[in-house]
PDB file of N, CA and C in Angstrom:
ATOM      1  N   UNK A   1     169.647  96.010  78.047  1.00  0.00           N
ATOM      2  CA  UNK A   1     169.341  96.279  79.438  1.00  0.00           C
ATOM      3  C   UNK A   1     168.388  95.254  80.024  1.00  0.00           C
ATOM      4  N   UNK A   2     167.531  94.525  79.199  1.00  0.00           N
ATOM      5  CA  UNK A   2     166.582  94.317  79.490  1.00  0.00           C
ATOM      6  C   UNK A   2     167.194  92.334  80.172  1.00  0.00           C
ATOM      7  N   UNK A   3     168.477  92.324  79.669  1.00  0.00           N
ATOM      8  CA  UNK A   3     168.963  90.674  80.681  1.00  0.00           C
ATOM      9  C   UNK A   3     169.584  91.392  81.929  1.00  0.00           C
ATOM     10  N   UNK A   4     170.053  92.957  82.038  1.00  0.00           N
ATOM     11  CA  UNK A   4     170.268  93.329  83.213  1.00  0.00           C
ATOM     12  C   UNK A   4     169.179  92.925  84.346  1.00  0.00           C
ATOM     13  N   UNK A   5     168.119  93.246  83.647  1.00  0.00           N
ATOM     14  CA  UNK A   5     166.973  93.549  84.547  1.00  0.00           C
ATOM     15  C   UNK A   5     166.564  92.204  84.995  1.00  0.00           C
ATOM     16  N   UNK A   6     166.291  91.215  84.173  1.00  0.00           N
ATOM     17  CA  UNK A   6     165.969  90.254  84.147  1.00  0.00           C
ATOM     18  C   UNK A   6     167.006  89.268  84.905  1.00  0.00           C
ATOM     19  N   UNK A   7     168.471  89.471  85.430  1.00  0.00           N
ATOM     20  CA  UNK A   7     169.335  89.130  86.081  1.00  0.00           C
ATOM     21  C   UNK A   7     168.596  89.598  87.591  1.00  0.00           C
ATOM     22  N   UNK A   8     168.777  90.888  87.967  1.00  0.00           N
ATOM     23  CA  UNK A   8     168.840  91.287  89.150  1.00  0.00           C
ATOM     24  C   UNK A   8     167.139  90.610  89.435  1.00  0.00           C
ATOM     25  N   UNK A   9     166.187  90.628  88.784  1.00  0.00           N
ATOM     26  CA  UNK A   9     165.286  89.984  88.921  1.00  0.00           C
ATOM     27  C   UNK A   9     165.130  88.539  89.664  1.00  0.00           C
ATOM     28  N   UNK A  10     166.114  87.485  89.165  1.00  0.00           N
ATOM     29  CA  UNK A  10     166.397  86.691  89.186  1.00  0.00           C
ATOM     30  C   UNK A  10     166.807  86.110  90.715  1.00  0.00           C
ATOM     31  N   UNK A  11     168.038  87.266  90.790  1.00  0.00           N
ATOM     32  CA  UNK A  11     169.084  86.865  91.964  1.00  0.00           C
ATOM     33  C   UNK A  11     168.528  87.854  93.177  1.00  0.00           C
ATOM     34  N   UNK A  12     167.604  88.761  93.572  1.00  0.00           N
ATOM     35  CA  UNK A  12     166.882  89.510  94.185  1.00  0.00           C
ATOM     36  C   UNK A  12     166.992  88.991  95.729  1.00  0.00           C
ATOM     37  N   UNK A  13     166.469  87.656  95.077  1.00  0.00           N
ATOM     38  CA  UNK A  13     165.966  87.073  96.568  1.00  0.00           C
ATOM     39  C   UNK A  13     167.413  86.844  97.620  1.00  0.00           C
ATOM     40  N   UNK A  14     168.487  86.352  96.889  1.00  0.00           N
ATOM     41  CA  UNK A  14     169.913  86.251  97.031  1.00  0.00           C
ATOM     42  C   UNK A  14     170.817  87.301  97.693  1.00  0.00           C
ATOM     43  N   UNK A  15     170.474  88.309  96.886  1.00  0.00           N
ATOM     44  CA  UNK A  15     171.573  89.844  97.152  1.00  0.00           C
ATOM     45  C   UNK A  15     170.471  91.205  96.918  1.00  0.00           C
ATOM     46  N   UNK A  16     169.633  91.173  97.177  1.00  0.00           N
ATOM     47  CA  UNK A  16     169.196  92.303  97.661  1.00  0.00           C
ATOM     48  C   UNK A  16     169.181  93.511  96.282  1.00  0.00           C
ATOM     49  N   UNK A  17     167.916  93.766  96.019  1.00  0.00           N
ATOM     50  CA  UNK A  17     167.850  94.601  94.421  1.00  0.00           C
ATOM     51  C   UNK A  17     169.323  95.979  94.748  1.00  0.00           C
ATOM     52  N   UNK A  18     169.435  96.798  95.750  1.00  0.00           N
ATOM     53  CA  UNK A  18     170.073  97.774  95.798  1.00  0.00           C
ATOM     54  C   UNK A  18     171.351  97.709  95.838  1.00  0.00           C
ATOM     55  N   UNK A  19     171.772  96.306  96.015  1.00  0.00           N
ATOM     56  CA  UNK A  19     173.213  95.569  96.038  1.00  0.00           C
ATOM     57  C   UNK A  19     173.649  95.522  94.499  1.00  0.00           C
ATOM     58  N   UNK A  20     172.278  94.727  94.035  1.00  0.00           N
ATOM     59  CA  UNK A  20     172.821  94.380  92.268  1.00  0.00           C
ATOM     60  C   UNK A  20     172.657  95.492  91.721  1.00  0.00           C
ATOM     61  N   UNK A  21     172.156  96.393  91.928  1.00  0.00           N
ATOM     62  CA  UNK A  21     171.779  97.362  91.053  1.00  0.00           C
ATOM     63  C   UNK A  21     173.012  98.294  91.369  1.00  0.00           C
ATOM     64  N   UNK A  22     173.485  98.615  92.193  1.00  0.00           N
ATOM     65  CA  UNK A  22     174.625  99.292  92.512  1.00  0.00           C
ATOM     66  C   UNK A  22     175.815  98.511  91.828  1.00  0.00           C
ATOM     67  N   UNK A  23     175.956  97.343  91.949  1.00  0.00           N
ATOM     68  CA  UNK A  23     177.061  96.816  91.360  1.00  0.00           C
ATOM     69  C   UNK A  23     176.999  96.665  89.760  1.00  0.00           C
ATOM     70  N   UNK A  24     175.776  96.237  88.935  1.00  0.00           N
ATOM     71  CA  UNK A  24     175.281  96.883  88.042  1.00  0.00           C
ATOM     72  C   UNK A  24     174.841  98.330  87.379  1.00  0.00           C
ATOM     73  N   UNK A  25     175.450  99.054  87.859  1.00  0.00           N
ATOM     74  CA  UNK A  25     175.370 100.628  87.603  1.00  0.00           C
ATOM     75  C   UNK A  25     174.190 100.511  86.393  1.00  0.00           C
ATOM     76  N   UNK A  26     172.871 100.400  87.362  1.00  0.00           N
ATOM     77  CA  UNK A  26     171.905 100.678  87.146  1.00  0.00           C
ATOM     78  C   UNK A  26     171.151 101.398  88.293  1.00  0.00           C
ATOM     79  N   UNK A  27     169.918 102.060  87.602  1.00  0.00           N
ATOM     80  CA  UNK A  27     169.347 102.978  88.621  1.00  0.00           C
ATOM     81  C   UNK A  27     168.164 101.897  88.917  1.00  0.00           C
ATOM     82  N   UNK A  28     167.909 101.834  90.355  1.00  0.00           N
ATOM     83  CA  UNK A  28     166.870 101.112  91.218  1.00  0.00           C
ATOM     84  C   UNK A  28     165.462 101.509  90.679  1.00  0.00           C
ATOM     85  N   UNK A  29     165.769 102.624  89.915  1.00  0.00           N
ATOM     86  CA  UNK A  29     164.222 103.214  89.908  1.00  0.00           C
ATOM     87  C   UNK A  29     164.240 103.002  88.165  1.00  0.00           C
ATOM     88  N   UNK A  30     165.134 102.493  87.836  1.00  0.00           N
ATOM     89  CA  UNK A  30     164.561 101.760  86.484  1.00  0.00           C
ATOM     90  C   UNK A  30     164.523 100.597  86.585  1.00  0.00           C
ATOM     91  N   UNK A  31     164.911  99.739  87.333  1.00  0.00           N
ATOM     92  CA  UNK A  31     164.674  98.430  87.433  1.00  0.00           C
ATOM     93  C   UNK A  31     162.966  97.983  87.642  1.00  0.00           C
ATOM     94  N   UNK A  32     162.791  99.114  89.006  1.00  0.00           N
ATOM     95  CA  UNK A  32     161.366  98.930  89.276  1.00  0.00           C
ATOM     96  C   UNK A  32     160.409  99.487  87.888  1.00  0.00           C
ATOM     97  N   UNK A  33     160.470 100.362  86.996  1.00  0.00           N
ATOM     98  CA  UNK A  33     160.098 100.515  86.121  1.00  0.00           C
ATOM     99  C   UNK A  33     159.856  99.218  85.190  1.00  0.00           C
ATOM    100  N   UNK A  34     161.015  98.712  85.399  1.00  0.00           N
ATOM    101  CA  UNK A  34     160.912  97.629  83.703  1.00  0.00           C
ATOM    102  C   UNK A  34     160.028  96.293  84.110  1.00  0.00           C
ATOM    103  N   UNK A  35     160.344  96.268  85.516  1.00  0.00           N
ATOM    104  CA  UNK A  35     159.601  95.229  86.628  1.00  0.00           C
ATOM    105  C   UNK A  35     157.834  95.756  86.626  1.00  0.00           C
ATOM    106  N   UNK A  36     157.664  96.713  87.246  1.00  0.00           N
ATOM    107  CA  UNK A  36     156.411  96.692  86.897  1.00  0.00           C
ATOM    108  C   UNK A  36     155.432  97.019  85.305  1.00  0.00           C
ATOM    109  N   UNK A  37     156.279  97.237  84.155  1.00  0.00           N
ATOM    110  CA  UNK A  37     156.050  97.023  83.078  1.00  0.00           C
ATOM    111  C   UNK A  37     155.999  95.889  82.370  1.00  0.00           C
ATOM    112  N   UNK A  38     157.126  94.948  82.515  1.00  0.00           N
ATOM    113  CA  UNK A  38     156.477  93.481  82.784  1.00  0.00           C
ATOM    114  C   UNK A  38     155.147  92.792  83.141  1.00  0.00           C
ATOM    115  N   UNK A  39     155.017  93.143  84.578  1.00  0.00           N
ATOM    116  CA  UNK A  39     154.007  92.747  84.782  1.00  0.00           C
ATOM    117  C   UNK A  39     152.692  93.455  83.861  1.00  0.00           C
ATOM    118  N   UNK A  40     152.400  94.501  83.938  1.00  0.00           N
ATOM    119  CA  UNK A  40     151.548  94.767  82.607  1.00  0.00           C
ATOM    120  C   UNK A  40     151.983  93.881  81.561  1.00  0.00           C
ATOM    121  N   UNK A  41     152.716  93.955  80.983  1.00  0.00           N
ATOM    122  CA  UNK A  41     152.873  92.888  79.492  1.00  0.00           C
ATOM    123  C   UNK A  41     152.046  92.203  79.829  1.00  0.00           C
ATOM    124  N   UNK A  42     152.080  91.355  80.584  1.00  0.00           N
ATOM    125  CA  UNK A  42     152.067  89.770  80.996  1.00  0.00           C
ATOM    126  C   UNK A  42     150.698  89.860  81.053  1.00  0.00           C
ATOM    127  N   UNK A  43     150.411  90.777  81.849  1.00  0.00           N
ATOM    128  CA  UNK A  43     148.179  90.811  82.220  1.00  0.00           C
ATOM    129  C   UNK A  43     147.886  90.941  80.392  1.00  0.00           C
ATOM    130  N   UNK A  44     148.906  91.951  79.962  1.00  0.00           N
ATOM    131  CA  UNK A  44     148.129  92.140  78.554  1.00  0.00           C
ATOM    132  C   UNK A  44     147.865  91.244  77.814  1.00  0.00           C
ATOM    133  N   UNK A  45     149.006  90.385  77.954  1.00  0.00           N
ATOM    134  CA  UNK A  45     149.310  88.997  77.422  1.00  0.00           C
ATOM    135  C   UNK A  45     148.370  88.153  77.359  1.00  0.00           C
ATOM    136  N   UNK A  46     147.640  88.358  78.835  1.00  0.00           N
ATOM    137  CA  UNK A  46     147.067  86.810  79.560  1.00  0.00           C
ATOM    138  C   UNK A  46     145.074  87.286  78.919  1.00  0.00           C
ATOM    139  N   UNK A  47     145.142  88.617  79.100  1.00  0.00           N
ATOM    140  CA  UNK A  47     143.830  89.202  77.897  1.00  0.00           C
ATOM    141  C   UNK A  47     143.873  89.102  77.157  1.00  0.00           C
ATOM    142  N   UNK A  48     144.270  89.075  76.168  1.00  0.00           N
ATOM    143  CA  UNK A  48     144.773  88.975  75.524  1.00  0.00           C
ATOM    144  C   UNK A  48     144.576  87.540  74.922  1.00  0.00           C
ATOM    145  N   UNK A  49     145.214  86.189  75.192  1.00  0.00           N
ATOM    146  CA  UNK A  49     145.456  85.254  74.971  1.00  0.00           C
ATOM    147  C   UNK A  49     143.203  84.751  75.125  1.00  0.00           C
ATOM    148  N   UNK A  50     143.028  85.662  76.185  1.00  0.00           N
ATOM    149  CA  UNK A  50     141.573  84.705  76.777  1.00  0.00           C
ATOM    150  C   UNK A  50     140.651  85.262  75.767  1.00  0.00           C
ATOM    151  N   UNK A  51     140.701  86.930  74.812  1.00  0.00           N
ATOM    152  CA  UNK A  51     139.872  86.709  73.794  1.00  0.00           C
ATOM    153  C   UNK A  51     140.255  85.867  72.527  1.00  0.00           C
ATOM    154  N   UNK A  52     141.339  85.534  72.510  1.00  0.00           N
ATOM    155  CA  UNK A  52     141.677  84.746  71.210  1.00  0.00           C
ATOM    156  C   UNK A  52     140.806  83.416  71.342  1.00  0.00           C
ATOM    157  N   UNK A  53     141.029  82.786  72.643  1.00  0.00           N
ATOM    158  CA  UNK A  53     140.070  81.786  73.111  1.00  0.00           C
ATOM    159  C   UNK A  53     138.539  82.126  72.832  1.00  0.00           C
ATOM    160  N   UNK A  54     137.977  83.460  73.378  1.00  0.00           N
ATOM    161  CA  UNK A  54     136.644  83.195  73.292  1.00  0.00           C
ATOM    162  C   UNK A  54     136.368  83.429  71.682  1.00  0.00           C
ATOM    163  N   UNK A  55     137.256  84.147  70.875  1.00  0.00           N
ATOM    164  CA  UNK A  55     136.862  84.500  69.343  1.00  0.00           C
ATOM    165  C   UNK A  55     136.802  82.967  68.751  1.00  0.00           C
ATOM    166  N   UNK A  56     138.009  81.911  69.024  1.00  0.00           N
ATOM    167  CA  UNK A  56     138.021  81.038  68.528  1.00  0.00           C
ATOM    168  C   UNK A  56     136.718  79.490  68.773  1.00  0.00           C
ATOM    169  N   UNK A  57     136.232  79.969  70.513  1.00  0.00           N
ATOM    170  CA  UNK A  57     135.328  78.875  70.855  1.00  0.00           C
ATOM    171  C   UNK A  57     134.025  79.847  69.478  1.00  0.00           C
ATOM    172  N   UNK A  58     133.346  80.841  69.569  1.00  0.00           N
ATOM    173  CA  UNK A  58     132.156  81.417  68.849  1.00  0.00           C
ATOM    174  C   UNK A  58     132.448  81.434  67.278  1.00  0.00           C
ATOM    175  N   UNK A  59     133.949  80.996  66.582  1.00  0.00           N
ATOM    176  CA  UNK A  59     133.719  80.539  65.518  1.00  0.00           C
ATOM    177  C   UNK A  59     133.479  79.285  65.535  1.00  0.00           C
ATOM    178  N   UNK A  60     133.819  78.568  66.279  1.00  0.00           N
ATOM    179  CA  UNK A  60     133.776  76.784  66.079  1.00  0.00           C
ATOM    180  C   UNK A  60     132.098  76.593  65.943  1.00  0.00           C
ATOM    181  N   UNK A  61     131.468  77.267  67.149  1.00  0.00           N
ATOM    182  CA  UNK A  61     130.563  77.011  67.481  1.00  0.00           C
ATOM    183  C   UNK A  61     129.923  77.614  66.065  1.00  0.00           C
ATOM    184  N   UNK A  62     129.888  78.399  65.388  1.00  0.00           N
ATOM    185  CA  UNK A  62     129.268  78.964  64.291  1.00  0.00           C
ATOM    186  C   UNK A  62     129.391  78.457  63.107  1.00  0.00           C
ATOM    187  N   UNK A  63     130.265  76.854  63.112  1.00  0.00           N
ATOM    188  CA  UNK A  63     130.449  76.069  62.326  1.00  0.00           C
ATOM    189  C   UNK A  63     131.543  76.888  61.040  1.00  0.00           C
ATOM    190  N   UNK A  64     132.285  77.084  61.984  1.00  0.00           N
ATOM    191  CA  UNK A  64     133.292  78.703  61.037  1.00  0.00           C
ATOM    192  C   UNK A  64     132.594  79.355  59.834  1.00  0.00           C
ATOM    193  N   UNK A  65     131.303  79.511  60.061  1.00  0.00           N
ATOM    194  CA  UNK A  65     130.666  80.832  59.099  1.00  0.00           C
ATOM    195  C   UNK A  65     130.570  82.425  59.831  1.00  0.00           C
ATOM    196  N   UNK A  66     130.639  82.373  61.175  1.00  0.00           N
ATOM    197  CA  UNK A  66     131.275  83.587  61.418  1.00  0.00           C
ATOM    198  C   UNK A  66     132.432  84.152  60.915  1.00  0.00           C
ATOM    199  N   UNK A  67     132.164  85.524  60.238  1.00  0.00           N
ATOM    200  CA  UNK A  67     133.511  86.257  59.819  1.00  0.00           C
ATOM    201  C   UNK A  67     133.536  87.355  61.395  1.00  0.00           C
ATOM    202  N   UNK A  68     134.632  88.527  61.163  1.00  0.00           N
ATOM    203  CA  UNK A  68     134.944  89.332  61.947  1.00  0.00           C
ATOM    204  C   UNK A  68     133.549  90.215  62.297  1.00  0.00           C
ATOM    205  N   UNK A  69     132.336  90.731  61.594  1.00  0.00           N
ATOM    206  CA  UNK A  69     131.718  91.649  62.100  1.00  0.00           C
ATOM    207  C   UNK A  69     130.536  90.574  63.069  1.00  0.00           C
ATOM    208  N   UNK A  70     130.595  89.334  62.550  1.00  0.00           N
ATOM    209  CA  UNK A  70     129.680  88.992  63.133  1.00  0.00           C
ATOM    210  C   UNK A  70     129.803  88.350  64.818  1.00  0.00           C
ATOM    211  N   UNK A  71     131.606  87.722  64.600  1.00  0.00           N
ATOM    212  CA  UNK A  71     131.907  87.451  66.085  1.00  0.00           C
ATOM    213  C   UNK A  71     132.101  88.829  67.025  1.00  0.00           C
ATOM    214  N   UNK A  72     132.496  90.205  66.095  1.00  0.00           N
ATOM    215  CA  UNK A  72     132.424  91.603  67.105  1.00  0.00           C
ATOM    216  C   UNK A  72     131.518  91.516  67.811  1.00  0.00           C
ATOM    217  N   UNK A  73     129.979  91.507  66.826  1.00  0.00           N
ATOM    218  CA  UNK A  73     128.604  91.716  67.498  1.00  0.00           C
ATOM    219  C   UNK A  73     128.159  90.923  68.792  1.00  0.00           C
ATOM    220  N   UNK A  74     128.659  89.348  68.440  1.00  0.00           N
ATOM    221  CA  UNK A  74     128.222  88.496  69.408  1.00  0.00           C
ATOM    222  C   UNK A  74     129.255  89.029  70.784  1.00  0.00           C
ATOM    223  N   UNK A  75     130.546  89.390  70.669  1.00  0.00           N
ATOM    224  CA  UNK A  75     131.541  89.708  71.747  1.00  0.00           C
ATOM    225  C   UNK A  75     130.845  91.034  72.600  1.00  0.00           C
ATOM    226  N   UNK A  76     130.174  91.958  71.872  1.00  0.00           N
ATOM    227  CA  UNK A  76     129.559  93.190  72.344  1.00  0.00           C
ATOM    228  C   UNK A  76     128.722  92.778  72.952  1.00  0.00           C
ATOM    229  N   UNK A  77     127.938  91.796  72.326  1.00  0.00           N
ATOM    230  CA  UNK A  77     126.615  91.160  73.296  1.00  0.00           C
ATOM    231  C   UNK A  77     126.711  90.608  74.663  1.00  0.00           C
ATOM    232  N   UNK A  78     127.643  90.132  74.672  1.00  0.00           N
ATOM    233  CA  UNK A  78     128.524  89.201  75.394  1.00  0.00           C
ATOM    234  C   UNK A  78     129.551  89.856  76.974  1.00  0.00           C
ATOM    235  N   UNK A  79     129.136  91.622  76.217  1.00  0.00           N
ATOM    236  CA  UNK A  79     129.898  92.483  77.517  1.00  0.00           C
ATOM    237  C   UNK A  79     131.455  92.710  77.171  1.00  0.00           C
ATOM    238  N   UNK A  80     131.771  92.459  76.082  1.00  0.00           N
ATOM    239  CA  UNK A  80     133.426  92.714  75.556  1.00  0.00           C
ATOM    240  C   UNK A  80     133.833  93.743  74.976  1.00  0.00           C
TER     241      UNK A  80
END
């Protein structure tokens, strides 16, 4: 389902979601579902991606002798 979605996504701007989705015997109100679940992924994603960054700048910086409890502590300190 999920290249259905990712079709009518696509061509939206073209033919109108209630056009494809009708001709796609899909329901409009799952499209908008999978659409705005996406977008969550994606934020989760993008948080996701920015603590991997800050875990990875506070080991460098710790000359990689930080293990896991000690970069937690500094991340808690830190407001995370």
């Amino acid at each position: 389902m999920t290249g259905v979605y990712r079709f009518i996504e696509a061509e939206k701007t073209t033919f109108g979601v209630a056009l494809l989705c009708r001709l796609l015997k899909v329901a409009r109100s799952s499209f908008y579902a999978w659409a705005e679940g996406e977008a969550a992924r994606r934020r989760r994603q993008e948080a996701d991606d920015a603590l991997a960054y800050k875990i990875t700048v506070l080991h460098v910086a710790s000359q990689h002798t930080y293990g896991a409890p000690r970069i937690h502590a500094k991340l808690v300190r830190l407001g995370h």
